[in-house]
Protein backbone atom coordinates (compact mmCIF):
# COMPACT_ATOMS: atom_id res chain seq x y z
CA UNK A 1 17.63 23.13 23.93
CA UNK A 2 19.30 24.45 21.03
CA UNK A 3 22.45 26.83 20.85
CA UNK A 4 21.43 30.46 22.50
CA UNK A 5 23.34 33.29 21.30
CA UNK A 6 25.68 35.25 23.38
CA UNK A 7 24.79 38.84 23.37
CA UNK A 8 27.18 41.48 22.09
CA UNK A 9 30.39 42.26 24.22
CA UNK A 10 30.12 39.03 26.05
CA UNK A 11 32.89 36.75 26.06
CA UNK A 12 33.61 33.19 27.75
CA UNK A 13 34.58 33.81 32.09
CA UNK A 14 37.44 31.77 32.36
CA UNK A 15 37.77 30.48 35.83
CA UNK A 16 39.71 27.67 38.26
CA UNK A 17 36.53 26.82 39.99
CA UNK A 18 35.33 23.65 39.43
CA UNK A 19 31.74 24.45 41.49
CA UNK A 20 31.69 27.93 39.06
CA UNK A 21 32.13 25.90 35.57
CA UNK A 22 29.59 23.69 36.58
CA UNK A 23 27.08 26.56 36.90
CA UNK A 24 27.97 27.72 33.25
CA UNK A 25 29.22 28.58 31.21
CA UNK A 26 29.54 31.77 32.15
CA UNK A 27 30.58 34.63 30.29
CA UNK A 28 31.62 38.55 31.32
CA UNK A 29 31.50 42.10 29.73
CA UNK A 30 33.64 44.58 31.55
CA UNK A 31 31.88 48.25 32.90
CA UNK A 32 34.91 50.05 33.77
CA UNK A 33 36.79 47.72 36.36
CA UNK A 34 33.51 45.66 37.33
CA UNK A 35 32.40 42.77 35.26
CA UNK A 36 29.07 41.85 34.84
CA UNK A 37 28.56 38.10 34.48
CA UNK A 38 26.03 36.59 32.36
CA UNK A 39 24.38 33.15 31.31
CA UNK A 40 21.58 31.22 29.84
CA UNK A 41 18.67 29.60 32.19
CA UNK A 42 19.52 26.42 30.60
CA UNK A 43 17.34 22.67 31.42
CA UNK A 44 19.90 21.59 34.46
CA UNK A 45 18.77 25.34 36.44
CA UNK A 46 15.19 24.51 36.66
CA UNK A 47 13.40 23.32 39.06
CA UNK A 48 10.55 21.68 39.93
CA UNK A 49 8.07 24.56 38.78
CA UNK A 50 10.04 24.85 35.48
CA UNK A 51 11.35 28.24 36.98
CA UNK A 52 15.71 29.03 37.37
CA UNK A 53 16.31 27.30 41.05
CA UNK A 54 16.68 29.98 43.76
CA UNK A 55 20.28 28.30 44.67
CA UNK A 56 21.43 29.03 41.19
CA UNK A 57 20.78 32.69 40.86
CA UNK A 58 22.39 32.75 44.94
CA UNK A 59 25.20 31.25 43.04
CA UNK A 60 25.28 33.55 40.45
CA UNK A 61 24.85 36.54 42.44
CA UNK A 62 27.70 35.52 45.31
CA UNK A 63 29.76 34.66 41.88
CA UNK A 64 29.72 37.54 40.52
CA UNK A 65 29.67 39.43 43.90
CA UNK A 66 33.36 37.50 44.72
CA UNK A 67 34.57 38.25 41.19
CA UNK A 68 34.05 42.00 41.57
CA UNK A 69 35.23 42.33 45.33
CA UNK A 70 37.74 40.63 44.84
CA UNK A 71 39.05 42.32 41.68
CA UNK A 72 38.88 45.59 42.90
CA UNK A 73 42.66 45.65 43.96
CA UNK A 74 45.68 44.63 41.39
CA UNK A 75 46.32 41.97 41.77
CA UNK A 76 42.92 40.77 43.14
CA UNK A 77 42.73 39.87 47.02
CA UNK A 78 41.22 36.69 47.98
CA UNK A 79 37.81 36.99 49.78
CA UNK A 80 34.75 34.65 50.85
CA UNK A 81 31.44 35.32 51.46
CA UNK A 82 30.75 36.22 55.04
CA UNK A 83 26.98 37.04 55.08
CA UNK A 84 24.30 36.95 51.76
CA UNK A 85 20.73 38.51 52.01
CA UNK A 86 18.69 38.12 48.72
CA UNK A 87 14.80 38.89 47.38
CA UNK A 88 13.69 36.95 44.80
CA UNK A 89 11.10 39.34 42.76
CA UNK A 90 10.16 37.41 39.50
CA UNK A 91 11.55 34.16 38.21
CA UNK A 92 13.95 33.06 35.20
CA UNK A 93 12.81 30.69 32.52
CA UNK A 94 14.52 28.39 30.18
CA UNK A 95 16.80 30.51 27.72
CA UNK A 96 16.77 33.46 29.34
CA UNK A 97 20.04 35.34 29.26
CA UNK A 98 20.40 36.39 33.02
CA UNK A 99 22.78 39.40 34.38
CA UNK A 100 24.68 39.61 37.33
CA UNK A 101 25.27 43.68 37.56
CA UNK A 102 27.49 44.20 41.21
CA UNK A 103 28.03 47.50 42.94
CA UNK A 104 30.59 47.89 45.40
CA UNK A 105 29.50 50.03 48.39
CA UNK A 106 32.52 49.91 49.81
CA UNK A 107 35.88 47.89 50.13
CA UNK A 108 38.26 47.77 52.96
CA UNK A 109 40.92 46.08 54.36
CA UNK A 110 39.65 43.38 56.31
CA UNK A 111 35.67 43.61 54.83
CA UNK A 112 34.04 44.32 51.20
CA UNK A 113 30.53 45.22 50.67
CA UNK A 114 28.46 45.40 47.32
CA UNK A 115 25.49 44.61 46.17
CA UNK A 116 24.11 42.49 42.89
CA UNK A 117 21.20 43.02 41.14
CA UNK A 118 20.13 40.12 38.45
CA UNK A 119 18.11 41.13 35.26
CA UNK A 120 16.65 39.75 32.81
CA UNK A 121 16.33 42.29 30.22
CA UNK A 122 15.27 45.48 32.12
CA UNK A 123 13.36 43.01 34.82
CA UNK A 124 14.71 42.73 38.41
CA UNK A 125 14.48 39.32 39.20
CA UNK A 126 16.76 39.02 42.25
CA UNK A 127 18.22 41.39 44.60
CA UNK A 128 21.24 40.75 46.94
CA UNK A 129 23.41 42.10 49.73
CA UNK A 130 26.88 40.73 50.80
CA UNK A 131 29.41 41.15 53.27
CA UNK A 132 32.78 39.32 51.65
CA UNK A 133 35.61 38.56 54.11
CA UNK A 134 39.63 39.37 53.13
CA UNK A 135 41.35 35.26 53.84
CA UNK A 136 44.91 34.36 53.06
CA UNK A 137 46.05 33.19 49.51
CA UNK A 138 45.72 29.47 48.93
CA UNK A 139 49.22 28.42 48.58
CA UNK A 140 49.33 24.93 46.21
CA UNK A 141 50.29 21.77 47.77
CA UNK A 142 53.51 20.78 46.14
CA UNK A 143 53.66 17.60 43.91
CA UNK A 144 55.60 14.18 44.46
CA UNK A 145 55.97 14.46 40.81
């Protein structure tokens, strides 16, 4: 598959997630304080029906859910995913540029809720509901070095 171009006011996501760059790449445009996430259906999403897998747009959608839960506060709080519901409506094909657009319903203390709708173009191809869980920072192991 050739290069795909990026559309207009998309730049590169630059993450510490080794599990997220190995979905991508993925790149962001900012809406106010939310970002939505986007990337090409490339070759290694298919599956066997030549469609994007179902467990890579989950991934995309609890990505880009995490990113915009968490990022609500300054700096952002660290949350998981605690529950996911999702409807697949239409499928992806190779090279096209999927969206990740997140609302947040609400965010709280202890619990955030949103929800993520992915698009291709105007088409709704996947719908999904989340409940995202506050946890404690990861605090690095120190080095020997």
């Amino acid at each position: 598959m050739t290069d795909l171009a990026i559309p207009a006011g998309f730049e590169p996501l630059v993450t510490i997630s080794n599990y997220v760059k190995e979905l991508g790449p993925l790149h962001y445009r900012a809406e106010g304080r939310l970002k939505v996430l986007g990337l090409h259906v490339r070759p290694q999403h298919l599956n066997l029906h030549h469609n994007a897998h179902g467990g890579m747009l989950l991934t995309l959608a609890d990505t880009a859910l995490g990113i915009n839960l968490s990022g609500v506060q300054e700096p952002p709080i660290p949350m998981v995913t605690a529950n996911l519901n999702a409807e697949f409506l239409a499928p992806a094909k190779e090279g096209d540029w999927v969206e990740a657009h997140v609302e947040i319903l609400k965010q709280g203390r202890r619990l955030g809720f949103a929800e993520c709708r992915l698009k291709v173009g105007e088409r709704l191809i996947l719908r999904a509901s989340a409940t995202f869980a506050v946890v404690a920072p990861v605090v690095p192991e120190p080095s020997d070095g």
